[in-house]
C-alpha atoms as a PDB file:
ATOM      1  CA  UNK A   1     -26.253  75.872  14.734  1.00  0.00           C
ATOM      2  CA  UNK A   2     -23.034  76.544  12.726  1.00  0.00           C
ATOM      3  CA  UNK A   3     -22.979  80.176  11.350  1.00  0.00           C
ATOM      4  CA  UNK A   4     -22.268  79.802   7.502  1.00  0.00           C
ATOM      5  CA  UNK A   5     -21.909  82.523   4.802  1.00  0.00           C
ATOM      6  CA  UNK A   6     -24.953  83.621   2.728  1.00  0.00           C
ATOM      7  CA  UNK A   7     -25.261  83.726  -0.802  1.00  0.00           C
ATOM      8  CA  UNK A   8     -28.596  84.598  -1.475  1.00  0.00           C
ATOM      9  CA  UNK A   9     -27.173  84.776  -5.366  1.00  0.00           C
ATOM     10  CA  UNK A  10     -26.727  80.679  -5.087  1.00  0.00           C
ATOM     11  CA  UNK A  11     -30.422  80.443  -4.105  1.00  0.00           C
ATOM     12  CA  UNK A  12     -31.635  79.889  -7.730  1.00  0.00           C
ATOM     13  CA  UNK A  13     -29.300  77.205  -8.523  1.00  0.00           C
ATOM     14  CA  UNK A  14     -27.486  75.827  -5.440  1.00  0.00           C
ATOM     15  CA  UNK A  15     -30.094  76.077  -2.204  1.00  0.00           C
ATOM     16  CA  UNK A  16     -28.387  73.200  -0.847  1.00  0.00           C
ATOM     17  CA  UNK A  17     -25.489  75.652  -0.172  1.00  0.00           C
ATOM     18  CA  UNK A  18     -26.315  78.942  -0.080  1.00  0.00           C
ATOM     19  CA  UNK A  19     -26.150  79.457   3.498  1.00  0.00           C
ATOM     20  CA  UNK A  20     -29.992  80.581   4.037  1.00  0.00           C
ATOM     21  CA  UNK A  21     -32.556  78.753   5.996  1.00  0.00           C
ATOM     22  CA  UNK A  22     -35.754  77.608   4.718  1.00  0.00           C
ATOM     23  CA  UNK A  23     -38.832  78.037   5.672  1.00  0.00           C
ATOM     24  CA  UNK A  24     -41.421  75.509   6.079  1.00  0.00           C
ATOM     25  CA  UNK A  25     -43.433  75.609   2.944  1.00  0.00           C
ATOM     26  CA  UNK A  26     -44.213  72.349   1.951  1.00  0.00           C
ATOM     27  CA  UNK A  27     -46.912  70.207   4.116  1.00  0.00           C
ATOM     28  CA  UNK A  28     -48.464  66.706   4.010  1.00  0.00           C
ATOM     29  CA  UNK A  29     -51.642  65.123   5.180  1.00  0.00           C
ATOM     30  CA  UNK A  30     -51.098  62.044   7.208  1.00  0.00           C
ATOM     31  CA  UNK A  31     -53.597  59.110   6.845  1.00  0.00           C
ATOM     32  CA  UNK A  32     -56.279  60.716   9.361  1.00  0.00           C
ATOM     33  CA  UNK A  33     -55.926  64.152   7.311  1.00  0.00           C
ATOM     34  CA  UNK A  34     -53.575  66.199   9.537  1.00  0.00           C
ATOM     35  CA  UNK A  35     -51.135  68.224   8.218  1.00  0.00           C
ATOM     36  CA  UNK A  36     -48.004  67.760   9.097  1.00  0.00           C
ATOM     37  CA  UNK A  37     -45.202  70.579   8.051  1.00  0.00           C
ATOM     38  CA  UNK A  38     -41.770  69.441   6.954  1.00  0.00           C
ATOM     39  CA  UNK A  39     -38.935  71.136   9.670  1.00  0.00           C
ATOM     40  CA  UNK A  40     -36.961  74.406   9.013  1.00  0.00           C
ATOM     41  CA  UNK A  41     -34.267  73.644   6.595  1.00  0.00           C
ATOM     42  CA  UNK A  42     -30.655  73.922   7.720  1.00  0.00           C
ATOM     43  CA  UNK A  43     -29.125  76.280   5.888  1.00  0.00           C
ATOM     44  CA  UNK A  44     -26.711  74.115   4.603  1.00  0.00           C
ATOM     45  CA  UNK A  45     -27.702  70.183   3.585  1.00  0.00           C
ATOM     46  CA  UNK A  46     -26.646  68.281   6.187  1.00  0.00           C
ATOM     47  CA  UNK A  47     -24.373  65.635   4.132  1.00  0.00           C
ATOM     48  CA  UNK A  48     -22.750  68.631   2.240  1.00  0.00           C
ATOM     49  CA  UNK A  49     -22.166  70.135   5.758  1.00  0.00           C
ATOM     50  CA  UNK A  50     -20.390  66.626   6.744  1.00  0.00           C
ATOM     51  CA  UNK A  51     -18.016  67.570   3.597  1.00  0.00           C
ATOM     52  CA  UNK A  52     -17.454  71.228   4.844  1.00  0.00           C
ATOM     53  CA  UNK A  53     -16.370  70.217   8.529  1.00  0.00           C
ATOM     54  CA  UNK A  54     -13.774  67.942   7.131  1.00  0.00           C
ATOM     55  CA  UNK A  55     -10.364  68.820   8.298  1.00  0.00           C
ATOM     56  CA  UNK A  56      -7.835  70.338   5.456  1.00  0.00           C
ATOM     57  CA  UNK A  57      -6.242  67.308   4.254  1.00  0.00           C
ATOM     58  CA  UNK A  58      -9.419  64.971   4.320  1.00  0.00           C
ATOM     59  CA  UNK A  59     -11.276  68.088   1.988  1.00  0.00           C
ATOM     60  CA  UNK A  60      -8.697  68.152  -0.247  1.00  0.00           C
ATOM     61  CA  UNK A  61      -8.636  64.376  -0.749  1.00  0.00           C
ATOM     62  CA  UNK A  62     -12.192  63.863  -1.190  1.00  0.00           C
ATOM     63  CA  UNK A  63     -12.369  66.686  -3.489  1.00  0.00           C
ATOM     64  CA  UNK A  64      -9.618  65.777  -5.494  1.00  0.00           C
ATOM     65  CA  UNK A  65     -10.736  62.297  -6.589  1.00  0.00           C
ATOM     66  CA  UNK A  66     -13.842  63.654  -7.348  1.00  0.00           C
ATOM     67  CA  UNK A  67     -12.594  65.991  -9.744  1.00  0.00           C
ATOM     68  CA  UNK A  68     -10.307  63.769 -11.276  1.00  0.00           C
ATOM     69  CA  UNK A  69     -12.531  61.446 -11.796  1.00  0.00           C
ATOM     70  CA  UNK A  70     -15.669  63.708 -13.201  1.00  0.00           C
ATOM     71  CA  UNK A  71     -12.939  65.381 -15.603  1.00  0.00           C
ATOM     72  CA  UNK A  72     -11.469  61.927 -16.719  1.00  0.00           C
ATOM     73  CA  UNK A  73     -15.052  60.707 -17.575  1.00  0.00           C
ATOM     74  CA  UNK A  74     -15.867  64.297 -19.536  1.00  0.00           C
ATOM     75  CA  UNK A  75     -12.748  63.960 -21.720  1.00  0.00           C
ATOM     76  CA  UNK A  76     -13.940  60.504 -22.288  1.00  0.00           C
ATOM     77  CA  UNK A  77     -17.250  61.252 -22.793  1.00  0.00           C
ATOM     78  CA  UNK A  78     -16.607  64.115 -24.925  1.00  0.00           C
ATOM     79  CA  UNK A  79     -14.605  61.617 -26.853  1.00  0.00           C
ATOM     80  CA  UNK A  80     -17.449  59.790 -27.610  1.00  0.00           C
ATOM     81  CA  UNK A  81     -19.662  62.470 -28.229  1.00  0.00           C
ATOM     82  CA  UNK A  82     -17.385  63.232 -31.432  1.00  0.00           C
ATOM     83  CA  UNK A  83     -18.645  59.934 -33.382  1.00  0.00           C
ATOM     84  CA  UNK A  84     -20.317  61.083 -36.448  1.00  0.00           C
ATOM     85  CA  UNK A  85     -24.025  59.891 -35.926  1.00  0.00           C
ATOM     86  CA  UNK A  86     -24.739  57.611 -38.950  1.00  0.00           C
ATOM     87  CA  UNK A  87     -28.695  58.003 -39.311  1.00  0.00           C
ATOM     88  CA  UNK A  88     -28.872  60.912 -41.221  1.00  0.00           C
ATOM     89  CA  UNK A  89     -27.694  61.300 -44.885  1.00  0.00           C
ATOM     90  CA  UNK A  90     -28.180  64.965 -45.878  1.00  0.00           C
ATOM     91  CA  UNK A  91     -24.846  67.381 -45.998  1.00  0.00           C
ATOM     92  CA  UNK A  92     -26.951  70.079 -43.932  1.00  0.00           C
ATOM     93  CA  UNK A  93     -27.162  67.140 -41.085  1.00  0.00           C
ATOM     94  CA  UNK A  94     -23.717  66.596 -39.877  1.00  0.00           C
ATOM     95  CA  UNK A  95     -24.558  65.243 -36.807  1.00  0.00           C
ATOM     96  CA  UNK A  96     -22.371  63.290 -33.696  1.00  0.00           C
ATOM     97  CA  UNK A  97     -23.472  61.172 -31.258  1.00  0.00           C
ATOM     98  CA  UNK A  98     -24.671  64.457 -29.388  1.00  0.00           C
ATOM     99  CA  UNK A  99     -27.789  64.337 -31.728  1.00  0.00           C
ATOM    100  CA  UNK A 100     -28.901  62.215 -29.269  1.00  0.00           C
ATOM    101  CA  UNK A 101     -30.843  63.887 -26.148  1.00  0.00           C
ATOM    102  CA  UNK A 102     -28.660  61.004 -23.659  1.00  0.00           C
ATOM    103  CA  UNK A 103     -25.723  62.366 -24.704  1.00  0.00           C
ATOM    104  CA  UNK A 104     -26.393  65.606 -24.273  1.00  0.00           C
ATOM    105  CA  UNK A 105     -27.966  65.138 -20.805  1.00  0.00           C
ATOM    106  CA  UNK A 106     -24.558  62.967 -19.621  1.00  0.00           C
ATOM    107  CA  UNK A 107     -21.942  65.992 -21.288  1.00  0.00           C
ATOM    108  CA  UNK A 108     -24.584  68.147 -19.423  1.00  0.00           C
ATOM    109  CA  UNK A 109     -24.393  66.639 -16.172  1.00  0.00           C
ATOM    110  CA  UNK A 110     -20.777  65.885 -16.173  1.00  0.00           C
ATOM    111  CA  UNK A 111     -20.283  69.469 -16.704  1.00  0.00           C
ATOM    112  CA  UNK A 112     -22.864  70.300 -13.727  1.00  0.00           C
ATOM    113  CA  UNK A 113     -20.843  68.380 -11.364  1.00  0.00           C
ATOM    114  CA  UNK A 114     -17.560  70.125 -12.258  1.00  0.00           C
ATOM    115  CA  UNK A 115     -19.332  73.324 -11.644  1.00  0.00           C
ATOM    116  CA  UNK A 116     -21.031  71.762  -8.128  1.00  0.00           C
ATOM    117  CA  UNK A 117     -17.437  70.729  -7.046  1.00  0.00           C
ATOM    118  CA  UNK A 118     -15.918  74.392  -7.898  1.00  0.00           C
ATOM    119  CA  UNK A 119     -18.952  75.672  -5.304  1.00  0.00           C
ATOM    120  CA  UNK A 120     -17.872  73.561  -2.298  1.00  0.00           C
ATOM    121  CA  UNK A 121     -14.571  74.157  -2.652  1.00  0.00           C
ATOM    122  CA  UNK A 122     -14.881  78.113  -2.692  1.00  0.00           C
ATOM    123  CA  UNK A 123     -18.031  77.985   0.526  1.00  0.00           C
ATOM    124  CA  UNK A 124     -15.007  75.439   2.314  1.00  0.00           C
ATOM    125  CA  UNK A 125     -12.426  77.637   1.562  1.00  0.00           C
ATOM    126  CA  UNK A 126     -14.703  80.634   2.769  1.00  0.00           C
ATOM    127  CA  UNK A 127     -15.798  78.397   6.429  1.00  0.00           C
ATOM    128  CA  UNK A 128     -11.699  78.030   6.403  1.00  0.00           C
ATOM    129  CA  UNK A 129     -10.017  81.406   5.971  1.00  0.00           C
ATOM    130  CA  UNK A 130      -6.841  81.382   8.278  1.00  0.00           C
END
């Protein structure tokens, strides 16, 4: 198996990257009532490790129209978000369209991809030092 850099600081919010292998913890019961344990974890996902073995100019390509593409959408998004919200009447309740949870939860995971992109890019750049 590949040796990849640990973060145990990413385990909170990024296991799928953070380098560390997983124990079996979680366990099933098949129909007759046998537990069956789930395998040791890689310590890297395998279809984000896929990503990381991509050669230089493939990485950069795939990242690239990702980010593009999240930050066009954001902008857009964030656009929208800036509509005064029309249901409520009172000068203490200036809303937008971010009054509604939706909107909030698309800004929000918009903003969690950006931040998900930014992590592959430094662990690739880390698996790549020249």
């Amino acid at each position: 198996m590949k040796e990849y850099p640990q973060h145990p600081e990413w385990s909170s919010n990024y296991p799928a990257i953070d380098g560390i292998a997983k124990s079996p913890q979680n366990f099933d019961k098949s129909d007759r009532g046998d537990i069956i344990y789930t395998p040791e974890q890689k310590p890297i996902r395998s279809d984000i490790e896929k990503i990381l073995l991509m050669n230089s100019s493939d990485f950069i390509g795939w990242l690239s129209q990702r980010r593009e593409a999240t930050k066009a959408m954001l902008k857009q998004y964030e656009l929208f978000a800036s509509i005064p919200n029309l249901n409520y009447s009172s000068e203490e309740q200036k809303l937008d369209m971010t009054a509604f949870t939706h909107v909030k939860s698309h800004l929000s995971s918009l903003n969690e991809g950006l931040d998900y992109l930014e992590k592959i890019e430094q662990l690739y750049h880390e698996i790549h030092k020249e």
